[in-house]
PDB file of N, CA and C in Angstrom:
ATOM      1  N   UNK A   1      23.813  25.076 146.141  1.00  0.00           N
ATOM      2  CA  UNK A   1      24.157  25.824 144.950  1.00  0.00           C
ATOM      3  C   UNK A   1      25.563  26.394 145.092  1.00  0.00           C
ATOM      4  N   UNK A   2      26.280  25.939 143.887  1.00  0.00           N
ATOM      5  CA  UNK A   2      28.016  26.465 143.961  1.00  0.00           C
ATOM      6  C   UNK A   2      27.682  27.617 143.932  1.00  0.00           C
ATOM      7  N   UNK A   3      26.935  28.597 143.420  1.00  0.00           N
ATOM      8  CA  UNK A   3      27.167  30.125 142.847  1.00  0.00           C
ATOM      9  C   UNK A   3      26.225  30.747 143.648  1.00  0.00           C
ATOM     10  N   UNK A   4      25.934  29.844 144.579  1.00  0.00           N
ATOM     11  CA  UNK A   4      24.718  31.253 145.709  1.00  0.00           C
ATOM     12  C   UNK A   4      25.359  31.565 147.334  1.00  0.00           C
ATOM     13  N   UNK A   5      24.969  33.029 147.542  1.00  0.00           N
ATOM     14  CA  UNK A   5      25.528  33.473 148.257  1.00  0.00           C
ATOM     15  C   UNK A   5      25.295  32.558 150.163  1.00  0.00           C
ATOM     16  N   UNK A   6      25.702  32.185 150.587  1.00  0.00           N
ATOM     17  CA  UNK A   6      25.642  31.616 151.855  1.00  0.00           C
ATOM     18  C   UNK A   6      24.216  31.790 152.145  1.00  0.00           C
ATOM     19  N   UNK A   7      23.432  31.282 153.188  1.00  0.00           N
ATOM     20  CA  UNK A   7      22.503  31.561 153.636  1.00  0.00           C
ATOM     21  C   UNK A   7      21.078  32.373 152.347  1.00  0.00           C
ATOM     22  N   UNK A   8      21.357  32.132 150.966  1.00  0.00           N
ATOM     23  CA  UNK A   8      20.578  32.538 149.873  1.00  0.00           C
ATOM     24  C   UNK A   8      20.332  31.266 149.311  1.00  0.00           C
ATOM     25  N   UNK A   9      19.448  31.642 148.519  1.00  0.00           N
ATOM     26  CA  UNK A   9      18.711  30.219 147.420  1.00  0.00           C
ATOM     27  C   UNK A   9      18.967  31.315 145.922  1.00  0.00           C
ATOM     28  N   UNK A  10      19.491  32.309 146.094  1.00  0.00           N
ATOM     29  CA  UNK A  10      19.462  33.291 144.412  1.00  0.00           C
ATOM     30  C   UNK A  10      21.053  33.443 144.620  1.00  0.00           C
ATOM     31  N   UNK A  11      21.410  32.465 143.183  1.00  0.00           N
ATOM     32  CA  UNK A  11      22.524  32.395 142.457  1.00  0.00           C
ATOM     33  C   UNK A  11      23.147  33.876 142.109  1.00  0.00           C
ATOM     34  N   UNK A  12      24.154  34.051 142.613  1.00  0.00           N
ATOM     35  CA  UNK A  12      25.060  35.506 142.014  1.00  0.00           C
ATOM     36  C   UNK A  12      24.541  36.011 140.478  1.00  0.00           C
ATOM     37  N   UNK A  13      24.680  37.220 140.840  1.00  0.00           N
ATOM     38  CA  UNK A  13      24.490  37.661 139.549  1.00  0.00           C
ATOM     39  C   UNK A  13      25.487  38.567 138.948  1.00  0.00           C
ATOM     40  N   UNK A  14      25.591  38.647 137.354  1.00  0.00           N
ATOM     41  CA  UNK A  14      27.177  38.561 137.470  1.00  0.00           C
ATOM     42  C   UNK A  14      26.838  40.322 136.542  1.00  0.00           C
ATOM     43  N   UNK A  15      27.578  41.022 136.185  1.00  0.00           N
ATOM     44  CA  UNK A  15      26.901  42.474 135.750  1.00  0.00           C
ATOM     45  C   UNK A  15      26.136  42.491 134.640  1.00  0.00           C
ATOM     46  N   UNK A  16      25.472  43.198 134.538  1.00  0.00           N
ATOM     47  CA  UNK A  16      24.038  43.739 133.534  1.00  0.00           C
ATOM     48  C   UNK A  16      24.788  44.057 132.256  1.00  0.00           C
ATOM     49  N   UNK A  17      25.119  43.278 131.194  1.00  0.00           N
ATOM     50  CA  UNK A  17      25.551  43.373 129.784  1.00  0.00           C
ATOM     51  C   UNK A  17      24.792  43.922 128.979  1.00  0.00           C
ATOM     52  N   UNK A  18      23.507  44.408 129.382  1.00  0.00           N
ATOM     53  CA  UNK A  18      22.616  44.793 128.660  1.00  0.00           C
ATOM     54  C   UNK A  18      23.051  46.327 127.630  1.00  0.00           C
ATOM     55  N   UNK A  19      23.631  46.861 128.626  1.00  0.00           N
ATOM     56  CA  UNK A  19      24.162  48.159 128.165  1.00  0.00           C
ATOM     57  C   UNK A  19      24.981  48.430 126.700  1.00  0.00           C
ATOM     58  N   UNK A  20      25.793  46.868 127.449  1.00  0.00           N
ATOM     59  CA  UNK A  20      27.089  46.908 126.597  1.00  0.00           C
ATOM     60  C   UNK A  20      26.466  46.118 125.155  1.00  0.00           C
ATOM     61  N   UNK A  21      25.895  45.061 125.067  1.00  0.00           N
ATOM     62  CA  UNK A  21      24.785  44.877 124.224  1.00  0.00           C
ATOM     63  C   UNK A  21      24.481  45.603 122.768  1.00  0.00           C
ATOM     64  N   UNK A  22      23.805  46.473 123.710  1.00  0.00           N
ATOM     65  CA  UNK A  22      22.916  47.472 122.982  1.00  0.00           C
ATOM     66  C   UNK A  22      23.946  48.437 122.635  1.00  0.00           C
ATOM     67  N   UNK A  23      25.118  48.553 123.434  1.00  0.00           N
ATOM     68  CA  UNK A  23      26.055  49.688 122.654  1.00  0.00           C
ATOM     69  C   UNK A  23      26.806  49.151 121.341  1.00  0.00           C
ATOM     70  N   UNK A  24      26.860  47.963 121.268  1.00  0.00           N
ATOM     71  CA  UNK A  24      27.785  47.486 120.253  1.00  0.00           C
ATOM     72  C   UNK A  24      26.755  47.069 119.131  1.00  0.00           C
ATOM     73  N   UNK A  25      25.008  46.839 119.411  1.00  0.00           N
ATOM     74  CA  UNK A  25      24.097  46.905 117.991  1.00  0.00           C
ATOM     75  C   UNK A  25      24.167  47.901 117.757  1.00  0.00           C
ATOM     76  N   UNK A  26      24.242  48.840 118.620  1.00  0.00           N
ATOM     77  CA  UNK A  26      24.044  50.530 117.428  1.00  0.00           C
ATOM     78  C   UNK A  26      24.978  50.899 116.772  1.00  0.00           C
ATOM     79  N   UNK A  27      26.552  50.493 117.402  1.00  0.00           N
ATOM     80  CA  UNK A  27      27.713  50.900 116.717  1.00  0.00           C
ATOM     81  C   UNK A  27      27.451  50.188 115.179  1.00  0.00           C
ATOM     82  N   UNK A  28      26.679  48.969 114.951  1.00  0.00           N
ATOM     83  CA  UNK A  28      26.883  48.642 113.858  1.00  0.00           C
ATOM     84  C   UNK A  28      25.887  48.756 113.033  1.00  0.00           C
ATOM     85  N   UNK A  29      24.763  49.643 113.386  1.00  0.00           N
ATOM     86  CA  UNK A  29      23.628  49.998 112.763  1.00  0.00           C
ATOM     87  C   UNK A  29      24.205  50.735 111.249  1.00  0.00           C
ATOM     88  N   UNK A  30      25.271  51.454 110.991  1.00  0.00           N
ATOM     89  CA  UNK A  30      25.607  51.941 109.752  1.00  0.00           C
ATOM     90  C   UNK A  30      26.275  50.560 108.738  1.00  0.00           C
ATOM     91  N   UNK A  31      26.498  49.758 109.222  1.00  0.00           N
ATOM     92  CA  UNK A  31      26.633  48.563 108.161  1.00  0.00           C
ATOM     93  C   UNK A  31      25.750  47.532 107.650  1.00  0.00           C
ATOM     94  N   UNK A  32      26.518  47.275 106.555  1.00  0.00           N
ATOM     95  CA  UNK A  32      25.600  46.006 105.708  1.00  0.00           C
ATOM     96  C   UNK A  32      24.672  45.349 106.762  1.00  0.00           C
ATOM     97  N   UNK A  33      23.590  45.148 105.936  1.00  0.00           N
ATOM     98  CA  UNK A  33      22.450  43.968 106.803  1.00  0.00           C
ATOM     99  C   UNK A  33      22.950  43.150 107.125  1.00  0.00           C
ATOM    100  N   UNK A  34      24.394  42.324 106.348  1.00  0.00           N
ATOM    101  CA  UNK A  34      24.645  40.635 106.328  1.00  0.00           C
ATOM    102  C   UNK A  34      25.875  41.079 107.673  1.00  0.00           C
ATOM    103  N   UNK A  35      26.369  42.285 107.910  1.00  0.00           N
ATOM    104  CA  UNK A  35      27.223  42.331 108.886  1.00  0.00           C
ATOM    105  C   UNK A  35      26.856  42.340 110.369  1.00  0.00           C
ATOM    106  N   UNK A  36      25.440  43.508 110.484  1.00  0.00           N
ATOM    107  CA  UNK A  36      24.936  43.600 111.299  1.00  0.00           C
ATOM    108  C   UNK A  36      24.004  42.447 111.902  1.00  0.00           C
ATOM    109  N   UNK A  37      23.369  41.323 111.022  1.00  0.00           N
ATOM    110  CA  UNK A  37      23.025  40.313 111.527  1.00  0.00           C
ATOM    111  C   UNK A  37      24.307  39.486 111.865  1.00  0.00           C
ATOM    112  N   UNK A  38      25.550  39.395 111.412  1.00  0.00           N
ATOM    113  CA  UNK A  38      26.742  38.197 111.987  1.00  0.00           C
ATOM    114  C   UNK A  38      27.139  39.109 113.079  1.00  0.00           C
ATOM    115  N   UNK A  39      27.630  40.031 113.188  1.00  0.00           N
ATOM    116  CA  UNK A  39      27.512  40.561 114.873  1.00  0.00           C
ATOM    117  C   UNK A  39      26.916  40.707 115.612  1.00  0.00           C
ATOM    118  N   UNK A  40      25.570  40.818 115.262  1.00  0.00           N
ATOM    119  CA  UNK A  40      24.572  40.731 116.696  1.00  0.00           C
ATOM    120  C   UNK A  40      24.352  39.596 117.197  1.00  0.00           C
ATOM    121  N   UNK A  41      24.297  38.323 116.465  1.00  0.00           N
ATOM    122  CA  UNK A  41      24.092  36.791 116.552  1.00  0.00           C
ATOM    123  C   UNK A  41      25.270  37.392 117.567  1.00  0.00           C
ATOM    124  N   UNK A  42      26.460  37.439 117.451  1.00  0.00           N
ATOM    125  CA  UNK A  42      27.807  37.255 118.252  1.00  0.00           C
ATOM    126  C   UNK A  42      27.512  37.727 119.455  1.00  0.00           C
ATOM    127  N   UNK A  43      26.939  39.303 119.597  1.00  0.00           N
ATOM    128  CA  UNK A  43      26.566  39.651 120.391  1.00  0.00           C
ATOM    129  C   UNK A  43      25.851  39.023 121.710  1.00  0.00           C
ATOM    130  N   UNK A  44      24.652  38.612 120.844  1.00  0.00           N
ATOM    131  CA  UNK A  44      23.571  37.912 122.127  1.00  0.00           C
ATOM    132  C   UNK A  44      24.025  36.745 122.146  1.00  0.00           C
ATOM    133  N   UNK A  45      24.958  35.888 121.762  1.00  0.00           N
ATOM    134  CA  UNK A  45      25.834  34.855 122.357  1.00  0.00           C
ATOM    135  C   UNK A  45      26.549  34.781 123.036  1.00  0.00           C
ATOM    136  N   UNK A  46      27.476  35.815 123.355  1.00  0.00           N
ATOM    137  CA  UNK A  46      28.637  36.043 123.954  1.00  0.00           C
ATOM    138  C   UNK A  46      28.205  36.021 125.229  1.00  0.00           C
ATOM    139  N   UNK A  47      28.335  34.663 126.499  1.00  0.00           N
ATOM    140  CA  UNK A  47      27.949  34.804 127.624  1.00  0.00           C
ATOM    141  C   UNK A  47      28.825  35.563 128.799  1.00  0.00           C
ATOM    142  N   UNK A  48      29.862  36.557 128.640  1.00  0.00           N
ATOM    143  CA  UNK A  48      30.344  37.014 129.322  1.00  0.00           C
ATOM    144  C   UNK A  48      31.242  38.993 128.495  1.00  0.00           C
ATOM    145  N   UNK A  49      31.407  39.787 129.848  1.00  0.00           N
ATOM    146  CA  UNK A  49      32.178  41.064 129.196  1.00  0.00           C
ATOM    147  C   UNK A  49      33.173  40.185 128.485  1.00  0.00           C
ATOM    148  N   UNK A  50      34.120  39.475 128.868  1.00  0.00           N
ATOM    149  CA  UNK A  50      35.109  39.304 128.120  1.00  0.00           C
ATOM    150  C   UNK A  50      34.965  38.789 126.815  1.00  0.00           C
ATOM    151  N   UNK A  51      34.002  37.840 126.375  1.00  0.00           N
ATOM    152  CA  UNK A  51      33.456  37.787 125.069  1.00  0.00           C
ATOM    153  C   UNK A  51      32.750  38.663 124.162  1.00  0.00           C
ATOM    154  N   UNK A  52      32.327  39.496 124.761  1.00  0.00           N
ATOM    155  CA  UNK A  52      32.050  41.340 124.619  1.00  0.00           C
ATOM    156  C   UNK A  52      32.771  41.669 124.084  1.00  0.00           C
ATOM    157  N   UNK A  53      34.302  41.701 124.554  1.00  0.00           N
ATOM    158  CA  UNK A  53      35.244  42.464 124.812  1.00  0.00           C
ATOM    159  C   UNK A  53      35.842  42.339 122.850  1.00  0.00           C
ATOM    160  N   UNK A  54      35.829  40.602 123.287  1.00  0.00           N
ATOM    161  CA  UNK A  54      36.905  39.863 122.331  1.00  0.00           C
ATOM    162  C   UNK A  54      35.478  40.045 120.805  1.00  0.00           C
ATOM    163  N   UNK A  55      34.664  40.223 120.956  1.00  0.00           N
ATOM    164  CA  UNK A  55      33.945  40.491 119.660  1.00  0.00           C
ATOM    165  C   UNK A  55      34.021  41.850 118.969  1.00  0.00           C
ATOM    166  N   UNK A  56      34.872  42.716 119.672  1.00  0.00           N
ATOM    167  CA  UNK A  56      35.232  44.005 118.890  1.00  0.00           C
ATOM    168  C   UNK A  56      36.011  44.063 117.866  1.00  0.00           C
ATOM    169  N   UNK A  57      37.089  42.844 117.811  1.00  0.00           N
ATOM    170  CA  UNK A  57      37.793  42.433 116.725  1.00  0.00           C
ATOM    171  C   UNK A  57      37.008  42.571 115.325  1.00  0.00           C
ATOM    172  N   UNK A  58      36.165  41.567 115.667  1.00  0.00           N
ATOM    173  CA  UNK A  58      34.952  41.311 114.486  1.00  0.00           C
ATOM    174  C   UNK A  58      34.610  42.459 113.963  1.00  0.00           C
ATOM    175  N   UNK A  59      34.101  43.450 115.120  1.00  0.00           N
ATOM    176  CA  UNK A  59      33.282  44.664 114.320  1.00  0.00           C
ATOM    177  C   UNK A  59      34.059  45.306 114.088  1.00  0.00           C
ATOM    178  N   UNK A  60      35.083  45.375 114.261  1.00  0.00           N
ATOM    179  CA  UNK A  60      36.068  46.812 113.282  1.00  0.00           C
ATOM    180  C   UNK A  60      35.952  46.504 112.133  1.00  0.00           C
ATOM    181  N   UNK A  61      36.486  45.141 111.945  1.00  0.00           N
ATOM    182  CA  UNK A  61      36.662  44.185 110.575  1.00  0.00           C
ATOM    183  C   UNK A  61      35.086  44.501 109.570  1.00  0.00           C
ATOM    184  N   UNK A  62      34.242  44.422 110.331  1.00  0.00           N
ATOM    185  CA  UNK A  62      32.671  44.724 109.513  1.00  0.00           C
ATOM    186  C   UNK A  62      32.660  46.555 109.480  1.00  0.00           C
ATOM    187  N   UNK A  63      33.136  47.284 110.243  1.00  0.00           N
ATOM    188  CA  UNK A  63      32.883  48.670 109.912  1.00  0.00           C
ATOM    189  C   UNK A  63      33.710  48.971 109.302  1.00  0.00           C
ATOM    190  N   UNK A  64      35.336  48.474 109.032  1.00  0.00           N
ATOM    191  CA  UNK A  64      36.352  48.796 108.434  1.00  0.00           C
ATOM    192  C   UNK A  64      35.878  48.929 106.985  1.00  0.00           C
ATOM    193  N   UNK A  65      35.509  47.562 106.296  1.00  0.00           N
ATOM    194  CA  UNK A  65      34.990  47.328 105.114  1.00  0.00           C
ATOM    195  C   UNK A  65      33.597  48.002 104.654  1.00  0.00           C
ATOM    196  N   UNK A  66      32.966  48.368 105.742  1.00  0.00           N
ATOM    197  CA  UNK A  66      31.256  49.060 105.449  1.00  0.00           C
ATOM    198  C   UNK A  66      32.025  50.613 105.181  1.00  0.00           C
ATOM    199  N   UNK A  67      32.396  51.482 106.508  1.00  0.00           N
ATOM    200  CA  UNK A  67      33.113  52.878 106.730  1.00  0.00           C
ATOM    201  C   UNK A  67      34.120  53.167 106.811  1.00  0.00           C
ATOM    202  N   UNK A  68      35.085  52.370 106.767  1.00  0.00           N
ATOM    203  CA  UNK A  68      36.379  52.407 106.420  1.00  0.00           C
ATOM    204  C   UNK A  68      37.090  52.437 107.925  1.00  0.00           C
ATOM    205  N   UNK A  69      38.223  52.424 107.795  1.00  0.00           N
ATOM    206  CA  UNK A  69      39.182  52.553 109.784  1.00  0.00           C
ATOM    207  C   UNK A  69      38.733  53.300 110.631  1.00  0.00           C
ATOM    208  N   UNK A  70      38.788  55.110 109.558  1.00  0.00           N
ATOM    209  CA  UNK A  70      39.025  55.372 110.462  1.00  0.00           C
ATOM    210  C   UNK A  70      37.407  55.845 111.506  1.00  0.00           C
ATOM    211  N   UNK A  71      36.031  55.663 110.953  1.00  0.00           N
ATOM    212  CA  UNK A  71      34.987  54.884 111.428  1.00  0.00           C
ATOM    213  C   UNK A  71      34.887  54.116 111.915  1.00  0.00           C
ATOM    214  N   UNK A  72      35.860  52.997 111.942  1.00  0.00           N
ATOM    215  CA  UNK A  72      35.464  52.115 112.350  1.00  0.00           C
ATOM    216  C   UNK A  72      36.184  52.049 114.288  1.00  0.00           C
ATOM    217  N   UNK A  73      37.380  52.407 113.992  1.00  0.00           N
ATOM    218  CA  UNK A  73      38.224  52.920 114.759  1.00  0.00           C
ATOM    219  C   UNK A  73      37.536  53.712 115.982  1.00  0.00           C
ATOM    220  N   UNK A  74      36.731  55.039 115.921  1.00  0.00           N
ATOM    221  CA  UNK A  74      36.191  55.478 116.381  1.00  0.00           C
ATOM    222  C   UNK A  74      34.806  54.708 117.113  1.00  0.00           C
ATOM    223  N   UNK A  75      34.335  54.226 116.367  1.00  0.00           N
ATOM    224  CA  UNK A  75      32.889  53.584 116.752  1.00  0.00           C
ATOM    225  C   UNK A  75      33.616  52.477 118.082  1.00  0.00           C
ATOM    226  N   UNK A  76      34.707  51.281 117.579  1.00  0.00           N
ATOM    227  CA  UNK A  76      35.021  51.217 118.755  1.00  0.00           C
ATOM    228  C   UNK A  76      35.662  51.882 119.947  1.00  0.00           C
ATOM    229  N   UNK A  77      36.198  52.962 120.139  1.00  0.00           N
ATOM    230  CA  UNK A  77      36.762  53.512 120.756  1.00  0.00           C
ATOM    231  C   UNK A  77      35.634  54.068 121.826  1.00  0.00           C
ATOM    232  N   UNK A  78      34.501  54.061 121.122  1.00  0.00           N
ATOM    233  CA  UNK A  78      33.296  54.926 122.098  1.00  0.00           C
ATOM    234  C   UNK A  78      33.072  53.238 123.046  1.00  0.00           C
ATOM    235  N   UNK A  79      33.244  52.334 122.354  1.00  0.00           N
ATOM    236  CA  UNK A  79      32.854  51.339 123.669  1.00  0.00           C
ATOM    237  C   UNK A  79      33.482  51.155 124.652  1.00  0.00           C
ATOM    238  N   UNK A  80      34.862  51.439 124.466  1.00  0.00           N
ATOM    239  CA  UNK A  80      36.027  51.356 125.465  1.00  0.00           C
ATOM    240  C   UNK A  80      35.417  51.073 126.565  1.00  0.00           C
ATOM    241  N   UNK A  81      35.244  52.461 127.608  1.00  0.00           N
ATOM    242  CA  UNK A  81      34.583  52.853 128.966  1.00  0.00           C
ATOM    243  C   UNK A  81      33.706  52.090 129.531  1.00  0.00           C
ATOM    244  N   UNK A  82      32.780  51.154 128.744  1.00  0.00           N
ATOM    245  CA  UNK A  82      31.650  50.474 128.913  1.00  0.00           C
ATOM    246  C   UNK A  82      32.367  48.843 129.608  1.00  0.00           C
ATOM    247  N   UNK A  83      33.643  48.754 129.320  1.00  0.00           N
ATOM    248  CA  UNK A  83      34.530  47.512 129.911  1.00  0.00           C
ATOM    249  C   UNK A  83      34.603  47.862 130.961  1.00  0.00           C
ATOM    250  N   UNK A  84      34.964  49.585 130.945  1.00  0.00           N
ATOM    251  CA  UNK A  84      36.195  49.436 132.199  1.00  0.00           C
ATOM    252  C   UNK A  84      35.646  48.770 133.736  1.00  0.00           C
ATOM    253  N   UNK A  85      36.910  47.617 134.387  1.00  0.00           N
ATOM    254  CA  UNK A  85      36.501  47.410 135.411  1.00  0.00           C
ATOM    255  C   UNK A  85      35.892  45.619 135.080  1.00  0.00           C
ATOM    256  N   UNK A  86      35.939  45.364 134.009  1.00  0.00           N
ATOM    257  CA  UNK A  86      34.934  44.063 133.256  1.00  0.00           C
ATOM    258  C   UNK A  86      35.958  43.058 132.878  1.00  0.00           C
ATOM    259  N   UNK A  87      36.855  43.918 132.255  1.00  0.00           N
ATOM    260  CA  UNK A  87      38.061  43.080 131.552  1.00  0.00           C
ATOM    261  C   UNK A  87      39.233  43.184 131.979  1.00  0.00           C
ATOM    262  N   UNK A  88      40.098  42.430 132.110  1.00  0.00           N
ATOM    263  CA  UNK A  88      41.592  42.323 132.618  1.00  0.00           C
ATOM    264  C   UNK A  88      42.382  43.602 131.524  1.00  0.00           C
ATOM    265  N   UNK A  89      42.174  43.646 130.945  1.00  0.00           N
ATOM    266  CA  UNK A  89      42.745  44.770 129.705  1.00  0.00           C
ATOM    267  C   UNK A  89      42.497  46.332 130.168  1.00  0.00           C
ATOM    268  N   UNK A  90      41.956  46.314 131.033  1.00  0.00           N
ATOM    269  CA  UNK A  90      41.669  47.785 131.347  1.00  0.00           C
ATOM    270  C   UNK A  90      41.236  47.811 132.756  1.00  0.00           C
ATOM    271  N   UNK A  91      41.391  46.502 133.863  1.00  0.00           N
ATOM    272  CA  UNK A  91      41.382  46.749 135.123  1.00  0.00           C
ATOM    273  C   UNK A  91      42.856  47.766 135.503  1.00  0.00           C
ATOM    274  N   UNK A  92      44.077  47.425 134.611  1.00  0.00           N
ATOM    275  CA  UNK A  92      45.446  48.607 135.148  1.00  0.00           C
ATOM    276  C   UNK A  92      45.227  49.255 134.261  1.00  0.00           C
ATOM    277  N   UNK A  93      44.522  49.709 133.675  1.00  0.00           N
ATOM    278  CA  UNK A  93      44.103  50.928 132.632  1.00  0.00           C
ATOM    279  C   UNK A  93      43.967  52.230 133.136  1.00  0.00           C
ATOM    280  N   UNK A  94      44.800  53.216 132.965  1.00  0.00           N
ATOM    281  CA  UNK A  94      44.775  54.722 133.406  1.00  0.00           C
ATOM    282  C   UNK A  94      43.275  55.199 132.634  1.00  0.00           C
ATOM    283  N   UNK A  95      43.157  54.579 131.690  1.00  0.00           N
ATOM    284  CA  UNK A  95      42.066  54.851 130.720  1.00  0.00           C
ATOM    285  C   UNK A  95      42.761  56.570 129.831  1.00  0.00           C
ATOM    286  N   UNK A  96      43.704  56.687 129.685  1.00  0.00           N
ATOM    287  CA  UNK A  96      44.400  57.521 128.926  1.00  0.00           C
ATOM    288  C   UNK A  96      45.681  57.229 128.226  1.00  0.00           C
ATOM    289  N   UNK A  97      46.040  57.622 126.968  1.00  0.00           N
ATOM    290  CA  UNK A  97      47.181  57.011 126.750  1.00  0.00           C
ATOM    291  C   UNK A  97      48.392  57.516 127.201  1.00  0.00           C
ATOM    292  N   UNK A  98      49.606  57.496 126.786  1.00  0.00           N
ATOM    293  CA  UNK A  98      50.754  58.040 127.971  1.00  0.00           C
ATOM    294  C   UNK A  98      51.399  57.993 126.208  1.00  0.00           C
ATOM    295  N   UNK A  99      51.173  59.465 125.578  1.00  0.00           N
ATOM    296  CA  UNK A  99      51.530  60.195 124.761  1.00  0.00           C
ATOM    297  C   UNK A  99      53.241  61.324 124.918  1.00  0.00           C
ATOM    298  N   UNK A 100      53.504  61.124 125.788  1.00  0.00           N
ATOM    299  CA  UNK A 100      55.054  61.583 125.894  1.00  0.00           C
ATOM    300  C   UNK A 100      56.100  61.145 125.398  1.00  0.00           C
ATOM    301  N   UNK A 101      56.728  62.065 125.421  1.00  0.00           N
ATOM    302  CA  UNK A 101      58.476  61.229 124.079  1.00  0.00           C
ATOM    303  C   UNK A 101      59.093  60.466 124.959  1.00  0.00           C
ATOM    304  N   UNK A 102      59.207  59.219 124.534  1.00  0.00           N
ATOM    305  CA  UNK A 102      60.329  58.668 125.329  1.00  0.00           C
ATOM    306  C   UNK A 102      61.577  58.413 124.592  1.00  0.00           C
ATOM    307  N   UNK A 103      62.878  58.561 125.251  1.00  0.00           N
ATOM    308  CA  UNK A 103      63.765  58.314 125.064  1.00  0.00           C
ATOM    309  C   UNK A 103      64.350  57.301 124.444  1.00  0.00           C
ATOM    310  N   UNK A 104      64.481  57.138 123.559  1.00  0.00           N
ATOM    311  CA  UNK A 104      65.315  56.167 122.085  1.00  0.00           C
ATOM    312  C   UNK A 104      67.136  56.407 122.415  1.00  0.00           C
ATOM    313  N   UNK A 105      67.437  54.998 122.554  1.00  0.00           N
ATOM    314  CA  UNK A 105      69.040  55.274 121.951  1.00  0.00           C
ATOM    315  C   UNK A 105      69.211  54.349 121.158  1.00  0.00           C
ATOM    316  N   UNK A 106      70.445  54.374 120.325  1.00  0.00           N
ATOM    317  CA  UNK A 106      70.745  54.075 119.194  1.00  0.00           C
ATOM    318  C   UNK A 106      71.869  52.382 119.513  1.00  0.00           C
ATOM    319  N   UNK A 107      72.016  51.775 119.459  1.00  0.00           N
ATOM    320  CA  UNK A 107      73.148  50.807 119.963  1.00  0.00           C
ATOM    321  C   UNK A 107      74.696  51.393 118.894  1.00  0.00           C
TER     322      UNK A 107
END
């Protein structure tokens, strides 16, 4: 077996999505029926975090139009944390933004 650990017969196991799952059906529990069934299909398809990751696109787009941005905005923002460590996008992630003035010059 390519994917089992030396001296094992049980194939790696790769992290428990279950969480993340279930965090992204509830985020969309306040929208349309026809939205919340095309994202969850997405959901329990998506065989990896990073397809997780990349299906948040979708649901803004379905909460944008159900609750508008800045709902929608928020709802993803609570999943953030649930990557971290999963996705290349937030392995160099301070996980804060870097809100300070920076310096502008003019040419």
């Amino acid at each position: 077996m390519a994917d089992a650990v030396p001296g094992s017969q049980k194939p790696l196991a790769g992290p428990d999505l279950r969480p993340i799952r279930g965090a992204m059906t509830l985020a969309m529990a306040r929208c349309t029926e026809s939205h919340r069934l095309r994202a969850a299909l997405q959901i329990e398809l998506a065989g990896s975090a990073l397809e997780l990751w990349l299906i948040r696109a979708d649901m803004f787009q379905y909460l944008a139009q159900d609750l508008g941005q800045k709902a929608a905005a928020q709802e993803i923002s609570r999943l953030t944390p649930l990557f971290k460590g999963l996705v290349p996008e937030l392995a160099a992630s301070s996980g804060s933004p870097d809100n300070r003035a920076h310096e502008r010059s003019l040419h």
